[in-house]
Protein backbone atom coordinates (compact mmCIF):
# COMPACT_ATOMS: atom_id res chain seq x y z
CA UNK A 1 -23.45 36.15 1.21
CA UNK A 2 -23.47 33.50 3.56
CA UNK A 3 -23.89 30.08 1.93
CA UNK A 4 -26.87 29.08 4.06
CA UNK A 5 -28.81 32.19 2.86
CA UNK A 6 -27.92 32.27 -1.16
CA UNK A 7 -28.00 29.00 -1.39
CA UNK A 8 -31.66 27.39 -0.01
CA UNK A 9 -33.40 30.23 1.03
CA UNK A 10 -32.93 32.91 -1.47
CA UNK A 11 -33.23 36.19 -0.29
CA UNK A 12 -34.54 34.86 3.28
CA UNK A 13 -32.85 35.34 6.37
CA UNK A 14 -33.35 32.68 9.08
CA UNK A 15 -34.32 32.31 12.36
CA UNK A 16 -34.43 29.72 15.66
CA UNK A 17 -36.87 30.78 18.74
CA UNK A 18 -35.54 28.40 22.01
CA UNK A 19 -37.66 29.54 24.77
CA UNK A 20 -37.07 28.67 28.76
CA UNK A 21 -40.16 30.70 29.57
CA UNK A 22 -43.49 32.24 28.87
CA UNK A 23 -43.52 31.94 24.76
CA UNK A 24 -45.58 35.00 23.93
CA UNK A 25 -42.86 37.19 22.62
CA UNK A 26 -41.86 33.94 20.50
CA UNK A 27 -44.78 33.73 18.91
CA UNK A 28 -45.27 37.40 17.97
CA UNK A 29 -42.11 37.34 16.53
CA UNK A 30 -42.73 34.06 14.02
CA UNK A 31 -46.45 35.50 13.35
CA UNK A 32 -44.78 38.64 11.65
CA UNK A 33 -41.83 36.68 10.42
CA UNK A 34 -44.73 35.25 8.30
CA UNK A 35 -46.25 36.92 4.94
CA UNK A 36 -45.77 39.31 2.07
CA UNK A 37 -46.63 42.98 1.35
CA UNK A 38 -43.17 44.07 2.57
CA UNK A 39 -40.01 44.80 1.23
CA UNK A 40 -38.31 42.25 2.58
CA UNK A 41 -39.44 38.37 1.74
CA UNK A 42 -40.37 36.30 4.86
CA UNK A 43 -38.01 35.06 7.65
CA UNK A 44 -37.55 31.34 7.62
CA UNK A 45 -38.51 29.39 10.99
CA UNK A 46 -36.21 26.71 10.89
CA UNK A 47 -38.75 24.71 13.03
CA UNK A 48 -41.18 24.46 10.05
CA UNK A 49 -38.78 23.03 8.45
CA UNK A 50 -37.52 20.72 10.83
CA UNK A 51 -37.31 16.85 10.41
CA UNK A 52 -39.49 15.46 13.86
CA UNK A 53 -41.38 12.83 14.99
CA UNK A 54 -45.17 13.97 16.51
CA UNK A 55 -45.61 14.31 20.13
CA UNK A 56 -48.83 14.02 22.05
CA UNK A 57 -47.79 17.22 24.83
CA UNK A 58 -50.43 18.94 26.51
CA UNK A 59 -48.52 21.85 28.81
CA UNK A 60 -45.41 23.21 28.67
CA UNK A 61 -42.53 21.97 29.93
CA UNK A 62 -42.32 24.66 32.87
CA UNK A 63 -44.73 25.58 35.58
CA UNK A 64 -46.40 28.10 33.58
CA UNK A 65 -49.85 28.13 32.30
CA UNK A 66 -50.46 29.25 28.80
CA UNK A 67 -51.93 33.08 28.31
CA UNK A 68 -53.43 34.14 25.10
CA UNK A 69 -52.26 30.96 23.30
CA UNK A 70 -53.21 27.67 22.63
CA UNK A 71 -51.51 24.60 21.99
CA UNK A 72 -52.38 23.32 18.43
CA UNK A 73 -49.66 20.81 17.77
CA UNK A 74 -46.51 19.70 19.12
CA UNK A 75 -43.66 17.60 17.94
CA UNK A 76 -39.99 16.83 18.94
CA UNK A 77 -36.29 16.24 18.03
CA UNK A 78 -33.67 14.31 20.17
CA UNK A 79 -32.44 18.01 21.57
CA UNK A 80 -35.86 20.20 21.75
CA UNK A 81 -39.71 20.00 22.16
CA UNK A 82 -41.25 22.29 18.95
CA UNK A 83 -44.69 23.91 20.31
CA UNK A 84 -46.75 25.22 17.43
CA UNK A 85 -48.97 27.94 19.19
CA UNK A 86 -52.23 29.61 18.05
CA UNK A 87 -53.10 33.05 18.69
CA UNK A 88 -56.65 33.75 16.88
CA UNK A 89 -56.50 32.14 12.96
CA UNK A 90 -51.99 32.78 13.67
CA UNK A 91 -49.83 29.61 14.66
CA UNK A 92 -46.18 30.55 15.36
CA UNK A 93 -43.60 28.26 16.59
CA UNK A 94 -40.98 27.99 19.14
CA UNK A 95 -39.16 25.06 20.51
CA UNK A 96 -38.35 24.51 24.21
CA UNK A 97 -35.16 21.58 25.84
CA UNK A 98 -36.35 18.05 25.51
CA UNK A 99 -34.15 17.40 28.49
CA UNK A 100 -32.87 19.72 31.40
CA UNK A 101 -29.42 21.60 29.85
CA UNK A 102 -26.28 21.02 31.52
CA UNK A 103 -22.83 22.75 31.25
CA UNK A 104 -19.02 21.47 32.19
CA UNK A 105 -18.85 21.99 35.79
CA UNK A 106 -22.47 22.21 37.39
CA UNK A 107 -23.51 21.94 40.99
CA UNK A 108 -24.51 18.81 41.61
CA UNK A 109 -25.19 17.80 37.80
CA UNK A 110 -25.52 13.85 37.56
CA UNK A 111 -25.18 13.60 33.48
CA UNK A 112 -22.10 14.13 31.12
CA UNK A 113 -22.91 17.99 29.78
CA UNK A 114 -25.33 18.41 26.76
CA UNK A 115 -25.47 22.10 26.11
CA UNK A 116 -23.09 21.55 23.12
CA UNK A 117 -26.13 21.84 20.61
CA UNK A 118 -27.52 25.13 22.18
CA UNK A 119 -23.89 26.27 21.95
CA UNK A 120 -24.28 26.60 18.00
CA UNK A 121 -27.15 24.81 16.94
CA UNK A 122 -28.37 23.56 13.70
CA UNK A 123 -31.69 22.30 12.38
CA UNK A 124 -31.86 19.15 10.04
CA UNK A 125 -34.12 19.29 7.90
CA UNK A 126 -35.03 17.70 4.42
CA UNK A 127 -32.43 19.69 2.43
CA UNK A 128 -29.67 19.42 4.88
CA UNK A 129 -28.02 20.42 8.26
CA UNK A 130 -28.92 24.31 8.82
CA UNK A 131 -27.43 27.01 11.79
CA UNK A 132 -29.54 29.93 12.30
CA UNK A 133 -29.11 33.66 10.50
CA UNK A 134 -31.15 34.79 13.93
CA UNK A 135 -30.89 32.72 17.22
CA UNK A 136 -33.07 33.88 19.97
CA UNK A 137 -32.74 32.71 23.06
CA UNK A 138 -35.49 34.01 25.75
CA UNK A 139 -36.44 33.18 29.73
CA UNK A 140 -34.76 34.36 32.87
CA UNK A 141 -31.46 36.19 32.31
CA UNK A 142 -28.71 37.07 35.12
CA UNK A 143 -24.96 35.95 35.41
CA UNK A 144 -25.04 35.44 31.54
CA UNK A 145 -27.39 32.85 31.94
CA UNK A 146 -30.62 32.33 30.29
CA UNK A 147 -32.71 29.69 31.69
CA UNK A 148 -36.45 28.87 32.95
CA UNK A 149 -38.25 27.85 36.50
CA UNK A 150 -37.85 24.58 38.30
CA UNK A 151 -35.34 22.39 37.51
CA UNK A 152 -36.80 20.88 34.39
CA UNK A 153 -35.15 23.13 31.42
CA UNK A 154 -31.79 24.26 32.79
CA UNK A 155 -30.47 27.33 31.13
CA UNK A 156 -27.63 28.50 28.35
CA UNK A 157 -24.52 30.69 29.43
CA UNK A 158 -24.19 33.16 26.97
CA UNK A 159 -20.22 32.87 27.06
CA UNK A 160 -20.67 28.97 26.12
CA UNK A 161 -21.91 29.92 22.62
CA UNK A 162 -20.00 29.33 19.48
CA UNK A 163 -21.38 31.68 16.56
CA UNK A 164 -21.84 29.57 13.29
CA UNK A 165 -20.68 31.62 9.99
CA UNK A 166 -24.01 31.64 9.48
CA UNK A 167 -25.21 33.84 12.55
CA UNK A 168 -25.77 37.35 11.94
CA UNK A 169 -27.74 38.31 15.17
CA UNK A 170 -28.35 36.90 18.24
CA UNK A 171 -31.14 38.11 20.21
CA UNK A 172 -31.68 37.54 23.94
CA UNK A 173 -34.99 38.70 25.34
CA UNK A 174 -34.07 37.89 29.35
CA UNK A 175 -33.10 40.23 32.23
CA UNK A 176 -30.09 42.16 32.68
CA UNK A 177 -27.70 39.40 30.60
CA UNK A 178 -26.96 42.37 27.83
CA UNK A 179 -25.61 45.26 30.21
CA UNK A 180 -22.77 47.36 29.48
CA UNK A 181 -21.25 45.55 32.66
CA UNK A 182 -21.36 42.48 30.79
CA UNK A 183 -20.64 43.56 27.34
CA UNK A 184 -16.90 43.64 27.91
CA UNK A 185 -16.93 39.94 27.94
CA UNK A 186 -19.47 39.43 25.20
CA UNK A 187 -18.03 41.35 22.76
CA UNK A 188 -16.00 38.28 22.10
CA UNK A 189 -18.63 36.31 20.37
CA UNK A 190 -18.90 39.08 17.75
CA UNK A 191 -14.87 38.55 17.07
CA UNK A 192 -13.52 36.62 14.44
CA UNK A 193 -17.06 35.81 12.22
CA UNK A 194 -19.79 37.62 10.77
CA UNK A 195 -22.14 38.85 13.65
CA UNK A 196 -23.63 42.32 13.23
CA UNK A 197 -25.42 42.87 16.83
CA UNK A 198 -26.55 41.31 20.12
CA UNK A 199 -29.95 42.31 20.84
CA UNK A 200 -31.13 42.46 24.42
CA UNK A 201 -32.18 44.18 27.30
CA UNK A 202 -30.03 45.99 30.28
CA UNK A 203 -32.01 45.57 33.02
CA UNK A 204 -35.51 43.71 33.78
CA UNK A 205 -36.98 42.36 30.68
CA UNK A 206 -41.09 41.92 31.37
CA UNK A 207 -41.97 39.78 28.61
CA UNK A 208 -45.96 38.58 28.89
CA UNK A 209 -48.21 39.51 25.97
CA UNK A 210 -46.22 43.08 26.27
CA UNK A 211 -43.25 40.93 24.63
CA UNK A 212 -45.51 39.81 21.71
CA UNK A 213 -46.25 43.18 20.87
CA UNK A 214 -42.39 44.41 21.34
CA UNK A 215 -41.26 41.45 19.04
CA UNK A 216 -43.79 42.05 16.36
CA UNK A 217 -43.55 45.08 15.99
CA UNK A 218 -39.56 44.60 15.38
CA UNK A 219 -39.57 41.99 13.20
CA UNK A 220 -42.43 44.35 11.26
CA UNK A 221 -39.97 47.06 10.84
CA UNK A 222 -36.97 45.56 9.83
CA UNK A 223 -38.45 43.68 7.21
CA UNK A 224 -39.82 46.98 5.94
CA UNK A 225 -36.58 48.22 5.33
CA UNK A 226 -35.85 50.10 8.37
CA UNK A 227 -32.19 50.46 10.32
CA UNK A 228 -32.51 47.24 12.46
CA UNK A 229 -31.16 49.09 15.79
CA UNK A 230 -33.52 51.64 15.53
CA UNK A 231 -35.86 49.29 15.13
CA UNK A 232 -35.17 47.41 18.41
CA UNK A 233 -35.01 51.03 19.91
CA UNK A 234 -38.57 51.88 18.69
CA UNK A 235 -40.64 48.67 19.30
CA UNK A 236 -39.34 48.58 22.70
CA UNK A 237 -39.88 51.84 23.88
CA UNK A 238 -43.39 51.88 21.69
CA UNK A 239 -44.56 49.42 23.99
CA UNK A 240 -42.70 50.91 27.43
CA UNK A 241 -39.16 51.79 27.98
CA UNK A 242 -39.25 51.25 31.93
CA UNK A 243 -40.79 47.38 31.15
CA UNK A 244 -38.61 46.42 28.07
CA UNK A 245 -35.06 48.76 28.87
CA UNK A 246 -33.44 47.52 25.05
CA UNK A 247 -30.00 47.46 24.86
CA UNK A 248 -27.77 46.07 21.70
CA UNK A 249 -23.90 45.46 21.24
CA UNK A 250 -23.45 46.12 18.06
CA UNK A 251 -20.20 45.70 15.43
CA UNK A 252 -19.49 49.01 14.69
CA UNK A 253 -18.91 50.45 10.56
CA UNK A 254 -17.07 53.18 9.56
CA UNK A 255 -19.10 57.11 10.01
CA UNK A 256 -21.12 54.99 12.05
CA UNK A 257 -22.53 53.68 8.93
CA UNK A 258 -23.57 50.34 11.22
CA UNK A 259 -26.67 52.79 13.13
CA UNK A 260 -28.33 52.71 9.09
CA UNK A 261 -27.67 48.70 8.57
CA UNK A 262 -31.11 46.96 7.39
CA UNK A 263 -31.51 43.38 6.45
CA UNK A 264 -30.22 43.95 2.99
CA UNK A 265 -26.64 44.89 4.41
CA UNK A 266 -26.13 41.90 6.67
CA UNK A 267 -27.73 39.60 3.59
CA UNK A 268 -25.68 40.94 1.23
CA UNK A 269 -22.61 42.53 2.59
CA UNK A 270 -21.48 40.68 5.60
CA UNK A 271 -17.80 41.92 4.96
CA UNK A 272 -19.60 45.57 5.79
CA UNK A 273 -20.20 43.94 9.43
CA UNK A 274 -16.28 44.38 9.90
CA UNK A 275 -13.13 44.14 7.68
CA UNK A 276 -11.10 43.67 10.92
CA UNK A 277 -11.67 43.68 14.52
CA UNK A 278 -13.02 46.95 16.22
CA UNK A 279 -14.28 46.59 19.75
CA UNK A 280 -18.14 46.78 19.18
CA UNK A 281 -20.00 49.97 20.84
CA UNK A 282 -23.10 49.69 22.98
CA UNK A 283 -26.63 51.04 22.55
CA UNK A 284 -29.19 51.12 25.55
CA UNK A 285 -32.17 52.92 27.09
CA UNK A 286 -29.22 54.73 29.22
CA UNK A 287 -26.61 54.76 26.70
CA UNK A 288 -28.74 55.58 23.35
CA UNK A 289 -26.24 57.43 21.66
CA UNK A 290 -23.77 54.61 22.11
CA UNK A 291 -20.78 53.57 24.09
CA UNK A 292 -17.15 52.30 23.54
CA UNK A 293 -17.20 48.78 25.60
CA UNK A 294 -14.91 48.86 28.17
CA UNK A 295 -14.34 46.46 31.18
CA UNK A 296 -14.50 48.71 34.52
CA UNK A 297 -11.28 49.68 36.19
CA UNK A 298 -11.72 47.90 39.56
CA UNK A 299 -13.41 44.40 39.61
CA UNK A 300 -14.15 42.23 42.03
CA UNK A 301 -15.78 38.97 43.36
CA UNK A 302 -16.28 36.10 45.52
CA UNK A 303 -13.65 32.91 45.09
CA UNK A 304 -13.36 29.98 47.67
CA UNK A 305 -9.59 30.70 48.68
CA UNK A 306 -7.02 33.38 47.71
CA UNK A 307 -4.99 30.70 45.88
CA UNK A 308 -8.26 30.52 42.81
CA UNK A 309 -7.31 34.18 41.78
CA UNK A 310 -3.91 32.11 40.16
CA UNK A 311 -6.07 30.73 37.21
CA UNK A 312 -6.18 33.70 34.17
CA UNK A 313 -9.08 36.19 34.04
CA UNK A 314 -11.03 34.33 31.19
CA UNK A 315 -11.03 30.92 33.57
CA UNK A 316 -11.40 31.84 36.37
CA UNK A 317 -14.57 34.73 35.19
CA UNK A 318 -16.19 31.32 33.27
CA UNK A 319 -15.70 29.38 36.40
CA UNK A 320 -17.60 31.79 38.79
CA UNK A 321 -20.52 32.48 36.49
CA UNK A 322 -21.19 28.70 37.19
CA UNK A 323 -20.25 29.44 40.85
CA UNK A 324 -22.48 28.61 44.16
CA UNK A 325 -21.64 30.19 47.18
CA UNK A 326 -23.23 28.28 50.03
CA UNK A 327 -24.68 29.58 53.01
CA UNK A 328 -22.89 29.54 56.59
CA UNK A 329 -19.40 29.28 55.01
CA UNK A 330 -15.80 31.56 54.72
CA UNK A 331 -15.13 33.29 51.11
CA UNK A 332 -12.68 35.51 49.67
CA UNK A 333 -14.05 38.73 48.27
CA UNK A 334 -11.15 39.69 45.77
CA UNK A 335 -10.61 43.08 44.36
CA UNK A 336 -8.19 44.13 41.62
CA UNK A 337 -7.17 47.56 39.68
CA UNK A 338 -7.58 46.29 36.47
CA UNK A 339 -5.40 49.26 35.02
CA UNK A 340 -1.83 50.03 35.15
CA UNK A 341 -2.34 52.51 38.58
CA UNK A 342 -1.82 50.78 42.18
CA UNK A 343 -4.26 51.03 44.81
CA UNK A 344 -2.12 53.61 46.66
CA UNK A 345 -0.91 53.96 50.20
CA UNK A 346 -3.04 56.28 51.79
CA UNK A 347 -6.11 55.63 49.21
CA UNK A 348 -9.27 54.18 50.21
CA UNK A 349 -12.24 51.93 48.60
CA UNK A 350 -15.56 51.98 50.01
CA UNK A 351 -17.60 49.28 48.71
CA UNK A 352 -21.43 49.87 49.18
CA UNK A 353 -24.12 46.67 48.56
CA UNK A 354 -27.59 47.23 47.09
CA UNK A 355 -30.14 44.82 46.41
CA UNK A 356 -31.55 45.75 42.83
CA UNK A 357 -35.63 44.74 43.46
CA UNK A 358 -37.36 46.14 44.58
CA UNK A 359 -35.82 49.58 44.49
CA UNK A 360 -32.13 49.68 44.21
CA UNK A 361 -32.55 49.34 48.03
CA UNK A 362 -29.83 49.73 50.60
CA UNK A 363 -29.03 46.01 52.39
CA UNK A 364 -28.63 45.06 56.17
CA UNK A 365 -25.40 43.76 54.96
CA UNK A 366 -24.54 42.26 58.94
CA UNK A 367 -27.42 39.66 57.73
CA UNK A 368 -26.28 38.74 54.20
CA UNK A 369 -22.13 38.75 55.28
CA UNK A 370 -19.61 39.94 57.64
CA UNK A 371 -15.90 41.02 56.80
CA UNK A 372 -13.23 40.25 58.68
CA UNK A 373 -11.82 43.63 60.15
CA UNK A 374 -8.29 42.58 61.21
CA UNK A 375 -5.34 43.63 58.82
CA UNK A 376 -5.00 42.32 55.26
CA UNK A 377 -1.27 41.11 55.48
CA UNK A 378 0.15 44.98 56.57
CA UNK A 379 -1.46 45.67 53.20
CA UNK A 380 -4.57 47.56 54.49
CA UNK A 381 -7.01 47.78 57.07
CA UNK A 382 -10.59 47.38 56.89
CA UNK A 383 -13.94 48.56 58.76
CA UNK A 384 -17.33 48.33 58.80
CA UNK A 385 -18.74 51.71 59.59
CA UNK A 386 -22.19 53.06 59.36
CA UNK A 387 -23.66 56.10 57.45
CA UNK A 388 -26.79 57.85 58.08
CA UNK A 389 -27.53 53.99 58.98
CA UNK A 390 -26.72 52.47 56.05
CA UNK A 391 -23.34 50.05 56.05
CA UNK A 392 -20.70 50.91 54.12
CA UNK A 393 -17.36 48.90 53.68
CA UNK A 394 -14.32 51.17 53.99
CA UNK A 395 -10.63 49.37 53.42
CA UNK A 396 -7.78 51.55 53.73
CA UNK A 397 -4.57 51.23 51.53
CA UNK A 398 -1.45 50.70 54.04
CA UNK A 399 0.62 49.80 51.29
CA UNK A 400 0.92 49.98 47.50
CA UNK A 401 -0.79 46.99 46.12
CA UNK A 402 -3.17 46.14 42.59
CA UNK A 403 -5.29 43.36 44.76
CA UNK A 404 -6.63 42.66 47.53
CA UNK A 405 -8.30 40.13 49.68
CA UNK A 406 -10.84 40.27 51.64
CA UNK A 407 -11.98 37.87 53.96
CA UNK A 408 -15.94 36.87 54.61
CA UNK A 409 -18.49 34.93 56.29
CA UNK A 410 -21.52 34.20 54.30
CA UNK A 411 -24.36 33.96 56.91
CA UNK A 412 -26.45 30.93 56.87
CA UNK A 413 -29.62 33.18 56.87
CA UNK A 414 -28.08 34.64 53.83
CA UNK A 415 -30.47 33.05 51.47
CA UNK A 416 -33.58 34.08 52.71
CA UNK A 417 -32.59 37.34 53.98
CA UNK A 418 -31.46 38.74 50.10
CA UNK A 419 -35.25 36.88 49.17
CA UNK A 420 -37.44 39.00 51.20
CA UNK A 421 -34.89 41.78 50.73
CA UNK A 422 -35.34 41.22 46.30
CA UNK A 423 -39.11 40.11 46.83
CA UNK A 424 -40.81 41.55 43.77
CA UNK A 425 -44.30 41.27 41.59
CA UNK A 426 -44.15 37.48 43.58
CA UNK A 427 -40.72 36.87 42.63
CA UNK A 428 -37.92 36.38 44.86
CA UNK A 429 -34.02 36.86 43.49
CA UNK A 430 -31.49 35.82 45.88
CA UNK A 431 -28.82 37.07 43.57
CA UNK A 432 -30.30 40.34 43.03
CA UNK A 433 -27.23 41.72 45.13
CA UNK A 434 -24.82 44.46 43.59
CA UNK A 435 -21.84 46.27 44.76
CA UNK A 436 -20.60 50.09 44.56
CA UNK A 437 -16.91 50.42 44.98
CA UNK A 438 -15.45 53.81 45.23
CA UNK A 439 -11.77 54.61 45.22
CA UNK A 440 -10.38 57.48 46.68
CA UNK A 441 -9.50 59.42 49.86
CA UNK A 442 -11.23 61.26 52.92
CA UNK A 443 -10.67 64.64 53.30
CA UNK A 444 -12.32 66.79 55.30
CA UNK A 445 -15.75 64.89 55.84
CA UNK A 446 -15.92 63.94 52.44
CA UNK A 447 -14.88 61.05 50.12
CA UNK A 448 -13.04 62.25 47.05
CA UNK A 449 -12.94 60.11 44.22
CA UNK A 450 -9.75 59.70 41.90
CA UNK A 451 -9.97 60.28 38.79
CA UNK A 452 -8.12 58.35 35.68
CA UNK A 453 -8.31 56.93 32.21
CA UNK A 454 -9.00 53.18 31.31
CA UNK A 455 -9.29 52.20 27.51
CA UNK A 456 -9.00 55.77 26.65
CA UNK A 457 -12.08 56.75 28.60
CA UNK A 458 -11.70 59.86 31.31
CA UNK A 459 -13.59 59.18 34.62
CA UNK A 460 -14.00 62.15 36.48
CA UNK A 461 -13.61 62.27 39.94
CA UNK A 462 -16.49 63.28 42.75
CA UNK A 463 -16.80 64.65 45.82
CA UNK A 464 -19.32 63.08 48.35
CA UNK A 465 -20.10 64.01 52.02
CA UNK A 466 -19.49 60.52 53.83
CA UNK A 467 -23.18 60.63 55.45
CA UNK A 468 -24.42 61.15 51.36
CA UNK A 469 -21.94 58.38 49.76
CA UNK A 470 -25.20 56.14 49.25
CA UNK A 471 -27.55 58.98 48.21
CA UNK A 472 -24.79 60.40 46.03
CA UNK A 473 -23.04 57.50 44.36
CA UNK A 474 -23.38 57.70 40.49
CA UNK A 475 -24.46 54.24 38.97
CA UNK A 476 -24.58 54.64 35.08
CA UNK A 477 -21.50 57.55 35.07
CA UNK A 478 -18.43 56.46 37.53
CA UNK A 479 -16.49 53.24 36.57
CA UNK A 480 -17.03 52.07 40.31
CA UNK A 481 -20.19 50.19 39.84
CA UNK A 482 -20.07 46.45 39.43
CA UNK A 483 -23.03 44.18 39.52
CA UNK A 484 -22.50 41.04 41.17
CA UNK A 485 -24.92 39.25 39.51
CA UNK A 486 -23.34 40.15 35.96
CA UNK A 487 -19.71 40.79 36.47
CA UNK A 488 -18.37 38.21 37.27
CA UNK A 489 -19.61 36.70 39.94
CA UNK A 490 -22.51 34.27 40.51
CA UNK A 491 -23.76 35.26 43.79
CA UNK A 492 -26.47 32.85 44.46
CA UNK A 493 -26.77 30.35 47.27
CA UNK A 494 -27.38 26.85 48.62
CA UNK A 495 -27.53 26.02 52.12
CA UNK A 496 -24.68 24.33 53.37
């Protein structure tokens, strides 16, 4: 048992809400976190207990106007503003930045960094200094980011947190941020500590009073007793499974014993969480019978200059999630065979760009970038050639090589061209932009793709007419698919 649990809170698990958004699904999940009549006691909000000074605050700290709530009191800390909302004769509370968050390395930041306390945070109150059992943080998600609109909460990289011994779960109700193209990288926060599961969703996340219901209902069943995966499962797809796509990354146990865990187990028996280090296996609306995490066999992404790729993986991946490519300027689109096998003289890639809103739909790449078709160094040629109408990015292999660099021009219409392209529901995503690669050869008309093993997974290999390769390209079952806006890339703009 974790000292923070036996010690103040008895048999109580505990939990911090930080919203960057619309708070609905925050308070739905402190209103059931409340009361008795089940068999487990209630969850402790660690913002009731919180030491603050009152705070006169009328609106929230976004441009968002309040739906279904109301503001009945508000207070504050020197990190975070704590909203206590009302919802009929409920109050639930969840606590927003008191100042934008920074992180180490931001575009055009002013101040020294302060996302150290969102990193692993802790709550003083009365009877001491406590880290949550359950940290939740909720708002926008992409590029492992979580964050809100405007410029007056900044946002939380996911990668940047540091799991107290205390944490059990960490929940993340935002878009896309817990995908099994990101999981790879954060299985690491579950290493080395006692975390059972990151709870999230794989692709758009809808939130809104739908969210209250989906976190409600959650928190309802697990302190009922039942398997808290299933759990996430159920509420989400009880509500709809198209708005709130659930995913989890969860520390697996052995016979799968993990898929059964309730409350009780990760109160009690945290050593049941893991005895040693086993990559965790991931759960999702596509995956629901789970997945063994494994990072994709060909990566690749945008860098400033060939000579960046000399920093290790883990640097220079942290690096470009914080990364701005501006508008109207050269980049380096770098791709790598992150197995043992060569790209192969003779071989091909053919690298296909989507935009994800509003429709997975196919991109007049000429507007958003340009390639540079002369030859890569006597390493391989590369042309621009067009399908059925559709652009597709073909680089033959001249000579056995595991990377590659490709050279760019990011238009300066870039910008507004992937806005109207993502415009969606009033939103536009500028970094909605994704990337197929496929690596194989043409033969006869068609593209055949290889097939070969990475982390003991078998990927099959297909055969696609070239006028079908958009039409026929498998995103959820081929290890060729990497979103740019997750892995590991942040391919957002600024106008140079």
């Amino acid at each position: 048992m974790s000292e923070t649990i036996c010690s103040n809170f008895g048999e109580s698990l505990t939990f911090l809400w930080i919203e960057f958004m619309d708070p609905q699904d925050g308070v739905g999940f402190s209103l059931s976190a409340k009361g008795g009549g089940k068999k487990f006691p209630p969850l402790i909000n660690l913002l009731d207990c919180a030491i603050s000074q009152k705070a006169s605050l009328t609106s929230l700290p976004i441009p968002r106007s309040l739906e279904n709530l109301a503001i009945k009191s508000t207070s504050s800390t020197e990190t975070i503003l704590i909203y206590e909302f009302s919802r009929g004769k409920s109050t639930g509370r969840v606590a927003y930045s008191s100042q934008k968050v920074t992180f180490a390395g931001e575009e055009g930041a002013t101040n020294e960094p302060n996302d150290s306390w969102y990193n692993s945070p802790k709550i003083e109150t009365c009877n001491g200094s406590f880290s949550p059992n359950i940290y939740i943080l909720s708002g926008h998600g992409s590029q492992g980011r979580v964050y809100g609109d405007g410029n007056r909460v900044g946002g939380v990289y996911l990668h940047s947190l540091i799991p107290t011994k205390d944490m059990r779960i960490l929940i993340v109700p935002a878009c896309s941020n817990i995908n099994i193209s990101r999981a790879f990288r954060l299985q690491a926060l579950l290493q080395d500590n006692t975390m059972f599961a990151i709870l999230g969703y794989e692709h758009t996340y809808f939130g809104g009073a739908g969210g209250f219901d989906v976190m409600k209902m959650f928190i309802d069943e697990i302190r009922n007793g039942k398997p808290i995966i299933d759990s996430w499962r159920r509420a989400n797809e009880a509500k709809s499974v198209k708005l709130y796509p659930w995913s989890a990354i969860v520390c697996p146990a052995p016979n799968n014993a993990h898929e059964q865990f309730t409350l009780g187990d990760i109160i009690h028996e945290p050593d049941l969480i893991k005895n040693s280090w086993t990559p965790p296996i991931y759960y999702s609306k596509t995956y629901p019978d789970g997945r063994q995490i494994k990072g994709p066999p060909i990566s690749a992404y945008f860098i400033k200059d060939a000579l960046s790729a000399a920093e290790s993986d883990e640097k220079l991946f942290a690096r470009l999630e914080k990364f701005w490519i501006e508008c109207g300027t050269d980049q380096v689109f770098e791709i790598n065979s992150t197995t043992e096998r060569v790209f192969k003289q003779g071989e091909c890639l053919a690298f296909i760009f989507y935009v994800v809103r509003p429709d997975w739909t196919a991109l007049k790449l000429p507007q958003i970038l340009s390639f540079d078709e002369m030859e890569l160094g006597q390493i391989a040629t590369i042309k621009l050639q067009m399908q059925n109408g559709y652009p597709i990015v073909f680089v033959n292999i001249l000579k056995d090589t595991k990377k590659l660099h490709l050279k760019t021009r990011i238009t300066k219409v870039a910008k507004a061209k992937l806005c109207e392209a993502a415009y969606k529901d009033g939103v536009q995503n500028p970094s909605d932009l994704l990337c197929h690669c496929m690596h194989g050869s043409v033969v006869d008309g068609k593209f055949e793709a290889i097939a070969y093993k990475k982390d003991g997974a078998e990927y099959i290999g297909a055969k696609i007419p070239l006028n079908e390769l958009y039409s026929g390209a498998n995103w959820t079952n081929t290890p060729y698919a990497f979103d740019l806006r997750i892995f590991p890339s942040r391919f957002s703009f600024k106008v140079a």
